[in-house]
Every structure is written in structure tokens, then in C-alpha cells.
Protein backbone atom coordinates (compact mmCIF):
# COMPACT_ATOMS: atom_id res chain seq x y z
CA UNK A 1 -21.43 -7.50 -18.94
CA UNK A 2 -23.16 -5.85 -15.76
CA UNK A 3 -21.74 -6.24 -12.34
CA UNK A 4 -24.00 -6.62 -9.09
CA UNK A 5 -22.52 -3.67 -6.68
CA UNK A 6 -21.70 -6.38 -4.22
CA UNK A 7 -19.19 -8.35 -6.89
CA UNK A 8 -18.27 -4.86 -8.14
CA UNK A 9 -17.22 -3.91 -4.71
CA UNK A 10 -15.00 -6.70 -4.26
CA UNK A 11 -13.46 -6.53 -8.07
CA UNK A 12 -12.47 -2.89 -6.43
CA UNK A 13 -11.04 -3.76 -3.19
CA UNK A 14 -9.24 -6.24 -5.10
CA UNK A 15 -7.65 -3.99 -7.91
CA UNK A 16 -6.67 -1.64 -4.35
CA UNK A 17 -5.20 -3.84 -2.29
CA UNK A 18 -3.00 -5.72 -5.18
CA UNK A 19 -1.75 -2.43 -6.82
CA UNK A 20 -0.72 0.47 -5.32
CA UNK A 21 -1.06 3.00 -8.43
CA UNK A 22 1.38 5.70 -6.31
CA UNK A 23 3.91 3.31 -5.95
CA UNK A 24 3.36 2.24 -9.95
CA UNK A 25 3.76 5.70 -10.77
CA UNK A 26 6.86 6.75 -9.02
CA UNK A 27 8.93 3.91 -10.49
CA UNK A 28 8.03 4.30 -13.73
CA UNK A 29 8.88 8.19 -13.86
CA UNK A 30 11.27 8.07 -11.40
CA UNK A 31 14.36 7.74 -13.78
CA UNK A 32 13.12 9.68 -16.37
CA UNK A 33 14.68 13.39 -16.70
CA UNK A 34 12.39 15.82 -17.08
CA UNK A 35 12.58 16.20 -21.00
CA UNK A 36 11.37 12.94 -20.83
CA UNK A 37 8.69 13.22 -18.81
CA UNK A 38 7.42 16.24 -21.43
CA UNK A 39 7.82 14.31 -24.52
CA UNK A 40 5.54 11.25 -22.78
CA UNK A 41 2.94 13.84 -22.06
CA UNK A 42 2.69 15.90 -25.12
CA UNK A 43 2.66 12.80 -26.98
CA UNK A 44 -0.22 10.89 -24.30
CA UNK A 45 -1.78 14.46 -25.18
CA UNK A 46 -1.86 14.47 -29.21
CA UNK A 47 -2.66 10.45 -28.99
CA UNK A 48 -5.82 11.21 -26.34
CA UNK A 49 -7.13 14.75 -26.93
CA UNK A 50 -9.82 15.75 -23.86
CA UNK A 51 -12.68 16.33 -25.60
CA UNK A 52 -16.26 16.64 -23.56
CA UNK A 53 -19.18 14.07 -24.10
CA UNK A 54 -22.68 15.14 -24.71
């Protein structure tokens, strides 16, 4: 499906003003200890590897 920019804009502004990612973020690592936080990413890591597009 292919957006106008004006609805896209709006879809946007939307998706900013009812969630504040930052905010998301801390809460969800803030009561994990740091081991934690390592396993999540090594495993985010081995489940997504970065690889570049052509």
C-alpha cells in the first residue's frame, strides 16, 4: 500500500505524540541487571545479523 506524504505525515505525528519510545525503553530495561541486558543483545544479535543491502 502507498501513502500520500500528507497522510504519511500525520500516521507519523501520530505514532510521536502517542508513544514516547525513550520512555518505552527505560522501563523495559530499567530492572534488568546488566547480565541481562547482554544476554537480550547477543541474542537480538545472532536472531538479526546486520548485513548490508545491495
Amino acid at each position: 500500500m502507498k501513502m500520500g506524504k500528507c497522510t504519511m505525515n500525520k500516521a507519523e505525528n501520530c505514532l510521536q505524540e502517542n508513544n514516547d519510545y525513550t520512555k518505552w525503553q527505560q522501563k523495559r530495561f530499567d530492572n534488568m541487571s546488566s547480565d541481562e541486558f547482554q544476554e537480550a543483545a547477543v541474542s537480538f544479535a545472532k536472531e538479526n545479523p546486520f548485513s548490508i543491502k545491495e
